[in-house]
C-alpha atoms as a PDB file:
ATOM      1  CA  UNK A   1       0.000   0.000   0.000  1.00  0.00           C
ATOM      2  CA  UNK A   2       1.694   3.209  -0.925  1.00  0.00           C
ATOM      3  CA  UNK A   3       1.606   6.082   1.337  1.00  0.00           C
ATOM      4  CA  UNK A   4       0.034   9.667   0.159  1.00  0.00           C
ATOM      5  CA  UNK A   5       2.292  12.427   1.518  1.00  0.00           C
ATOM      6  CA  UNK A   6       0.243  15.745   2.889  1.00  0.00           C
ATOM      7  CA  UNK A   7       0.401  18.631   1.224  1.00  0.00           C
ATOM      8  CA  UNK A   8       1.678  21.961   2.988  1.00  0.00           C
ATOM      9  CA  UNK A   9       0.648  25.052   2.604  1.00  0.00           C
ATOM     10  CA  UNK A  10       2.270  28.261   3.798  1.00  0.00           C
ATOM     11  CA  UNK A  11      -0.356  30.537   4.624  1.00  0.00           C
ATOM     12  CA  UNK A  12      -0.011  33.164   1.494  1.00  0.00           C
ATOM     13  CA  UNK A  13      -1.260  30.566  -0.016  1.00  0.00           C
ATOM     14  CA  UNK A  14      -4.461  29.536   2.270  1.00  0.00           C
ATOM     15  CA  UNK A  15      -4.969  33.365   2.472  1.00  0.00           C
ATOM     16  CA  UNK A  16      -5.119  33.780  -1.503  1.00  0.00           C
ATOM     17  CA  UNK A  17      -7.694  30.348  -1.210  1.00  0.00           C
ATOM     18  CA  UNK A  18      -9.975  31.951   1.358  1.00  0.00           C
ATOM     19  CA  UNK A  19     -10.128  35.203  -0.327  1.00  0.00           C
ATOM     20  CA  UNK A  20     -10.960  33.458  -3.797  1.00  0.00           C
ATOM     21  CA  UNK A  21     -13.515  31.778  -1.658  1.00  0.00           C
ATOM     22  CA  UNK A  22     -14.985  35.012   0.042  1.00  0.00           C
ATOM     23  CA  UNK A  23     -15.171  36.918  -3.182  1.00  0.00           C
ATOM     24  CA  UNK A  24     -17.441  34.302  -5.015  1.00  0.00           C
ATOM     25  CA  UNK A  25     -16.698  34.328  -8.363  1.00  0.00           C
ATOM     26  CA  UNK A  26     -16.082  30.700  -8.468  1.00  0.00           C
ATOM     27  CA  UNK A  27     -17.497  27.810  -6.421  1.00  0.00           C
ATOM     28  CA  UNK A  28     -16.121  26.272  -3.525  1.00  0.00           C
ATOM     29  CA  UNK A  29     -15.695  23.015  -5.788  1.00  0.00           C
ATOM     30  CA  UNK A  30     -14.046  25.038  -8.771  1.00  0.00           C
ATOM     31  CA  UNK A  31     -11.398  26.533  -6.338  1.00  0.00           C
ATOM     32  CA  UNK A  32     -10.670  23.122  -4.521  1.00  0.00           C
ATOM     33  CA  UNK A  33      -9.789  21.725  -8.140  1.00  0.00           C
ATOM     34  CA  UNK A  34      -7.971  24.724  -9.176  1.00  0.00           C
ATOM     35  CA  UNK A  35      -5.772  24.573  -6.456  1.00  0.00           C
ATOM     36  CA  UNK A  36      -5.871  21.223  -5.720  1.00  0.00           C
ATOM     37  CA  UNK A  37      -6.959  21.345  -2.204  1.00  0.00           C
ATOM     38  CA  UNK A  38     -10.028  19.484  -0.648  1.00  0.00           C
ATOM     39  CA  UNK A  39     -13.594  21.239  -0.917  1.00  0.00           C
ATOM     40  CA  UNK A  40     -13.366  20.731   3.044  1.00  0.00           C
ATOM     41  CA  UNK A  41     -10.466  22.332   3.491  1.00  0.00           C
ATOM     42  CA  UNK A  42     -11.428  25.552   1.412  1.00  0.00           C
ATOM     43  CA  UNK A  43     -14.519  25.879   3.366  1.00  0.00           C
ATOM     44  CA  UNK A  44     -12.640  25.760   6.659  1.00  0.00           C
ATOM     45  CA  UNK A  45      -9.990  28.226   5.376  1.00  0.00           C
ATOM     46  CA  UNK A  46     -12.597  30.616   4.307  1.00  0.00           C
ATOM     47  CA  UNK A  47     -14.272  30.303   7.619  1.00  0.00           C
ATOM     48  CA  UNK A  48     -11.260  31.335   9.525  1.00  0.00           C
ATOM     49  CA  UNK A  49     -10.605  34.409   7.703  1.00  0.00           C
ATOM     50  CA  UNK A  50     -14.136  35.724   8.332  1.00  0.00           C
ATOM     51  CA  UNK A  51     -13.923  34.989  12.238  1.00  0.00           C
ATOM     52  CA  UNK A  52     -10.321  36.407  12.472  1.00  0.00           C
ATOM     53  CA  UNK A  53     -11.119  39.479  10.178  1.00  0.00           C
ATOM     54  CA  UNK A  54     -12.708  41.370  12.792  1.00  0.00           C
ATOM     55  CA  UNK A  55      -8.779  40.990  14.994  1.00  0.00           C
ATOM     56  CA  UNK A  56      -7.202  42.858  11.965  1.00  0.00           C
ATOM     57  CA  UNK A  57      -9.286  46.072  12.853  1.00  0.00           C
ATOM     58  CA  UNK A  58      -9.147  45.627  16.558  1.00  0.00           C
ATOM     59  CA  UNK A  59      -5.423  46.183  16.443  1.00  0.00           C
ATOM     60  CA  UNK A  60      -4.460  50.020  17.658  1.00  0.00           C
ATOM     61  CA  UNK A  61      -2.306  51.460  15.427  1.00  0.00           C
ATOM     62  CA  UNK A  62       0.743  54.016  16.935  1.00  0.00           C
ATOM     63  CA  UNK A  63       2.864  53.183  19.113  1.00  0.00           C
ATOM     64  CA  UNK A  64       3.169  49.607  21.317  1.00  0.00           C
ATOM     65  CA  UNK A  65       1.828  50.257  25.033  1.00  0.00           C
ATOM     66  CA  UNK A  66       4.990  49.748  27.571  1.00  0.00           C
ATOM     67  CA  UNK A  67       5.204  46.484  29.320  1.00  0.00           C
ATOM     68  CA  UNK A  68       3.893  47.372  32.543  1.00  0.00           C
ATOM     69  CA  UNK A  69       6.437  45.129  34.662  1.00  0.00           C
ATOM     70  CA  UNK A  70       9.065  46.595  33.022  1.00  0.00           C
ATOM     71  CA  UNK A  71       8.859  49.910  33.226  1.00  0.00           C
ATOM     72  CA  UNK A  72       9.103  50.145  37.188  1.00  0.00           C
ATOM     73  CA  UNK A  73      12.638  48.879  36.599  1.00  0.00           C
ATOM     74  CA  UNK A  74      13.827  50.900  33.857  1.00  0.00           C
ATOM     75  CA  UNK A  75      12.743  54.100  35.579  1.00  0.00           C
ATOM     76  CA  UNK A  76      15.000  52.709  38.622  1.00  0.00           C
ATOM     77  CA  UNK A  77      17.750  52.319  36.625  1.00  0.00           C
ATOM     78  CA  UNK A  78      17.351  55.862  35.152  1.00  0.00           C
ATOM     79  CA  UNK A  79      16.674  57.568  38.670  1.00  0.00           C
ATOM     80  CA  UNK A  80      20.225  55.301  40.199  1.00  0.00           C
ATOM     81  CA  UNK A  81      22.024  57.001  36.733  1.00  0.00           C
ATOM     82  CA  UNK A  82      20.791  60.475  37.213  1.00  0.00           C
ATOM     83  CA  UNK A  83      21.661  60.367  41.053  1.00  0.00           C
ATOM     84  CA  UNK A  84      25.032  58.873  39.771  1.00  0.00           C
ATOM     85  CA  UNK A  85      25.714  61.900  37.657  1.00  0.00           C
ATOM     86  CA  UNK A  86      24.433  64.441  40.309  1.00  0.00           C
ATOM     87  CA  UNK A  87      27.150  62.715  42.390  1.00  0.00           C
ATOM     88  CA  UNK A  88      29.991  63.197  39.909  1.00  0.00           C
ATOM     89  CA  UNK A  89      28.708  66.887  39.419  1.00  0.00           C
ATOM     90  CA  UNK A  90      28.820  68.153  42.627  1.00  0.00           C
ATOM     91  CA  UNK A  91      31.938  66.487  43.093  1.00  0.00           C
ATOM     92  CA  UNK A  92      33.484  68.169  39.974  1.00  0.00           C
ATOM     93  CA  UNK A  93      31.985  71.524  40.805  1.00  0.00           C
ATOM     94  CA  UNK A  94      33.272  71.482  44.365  1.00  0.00           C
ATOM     95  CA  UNK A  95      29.859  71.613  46.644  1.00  0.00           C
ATOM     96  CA  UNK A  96      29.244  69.383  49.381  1.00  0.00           C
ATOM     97  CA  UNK A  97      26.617  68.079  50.553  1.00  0.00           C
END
């Protein structure tokens, strides 16, 4: 019995699948056989892009919010270099503390 290897698919390629799908110029059947992919799996391809469509919107655009756990420890390491540097002034300048 000879053994059928899987076929891979990197997902430019699902994505330009679902969105032949979505449009609807062809049938499900017709793309399948086009791309040689089961009806089944076009379906469930399609499917995915309309429930995860809705993420690409919900994304903020700008700037990435700050990791909140890190950001207590980065401002402690810039208040220890500014006092470090206050330090080294006053000891340049000649006023004591």
């Amino acid at each position: 019995m000879s053994e059928l290897k899987r076929n891979s698919f990197s997902g430019q390629q699902k994505a330009k699948v679902a969105l032949e799908a979505v449009r609807g110029l062809k049938t499900i059947n017709e793309i399948a056989q086009e791309h040689n992919v089961h009806p089944t799996q076009v379906r469930q391809w399609k499917k995915e892009l309309v429930d995860q469509a809705a993420l690409f919107f919900d994304a903020k655009r700008g700037p990435k919010p700050v990791d909140a756990q890190s950001d207590p420890e980065r401002l402690y390491a810039k208040i220890g270099q500014l006092n470090m540097e206050l330090d080294w002034l006053k000891k340049k300048s000649g006023i004591s503390r």
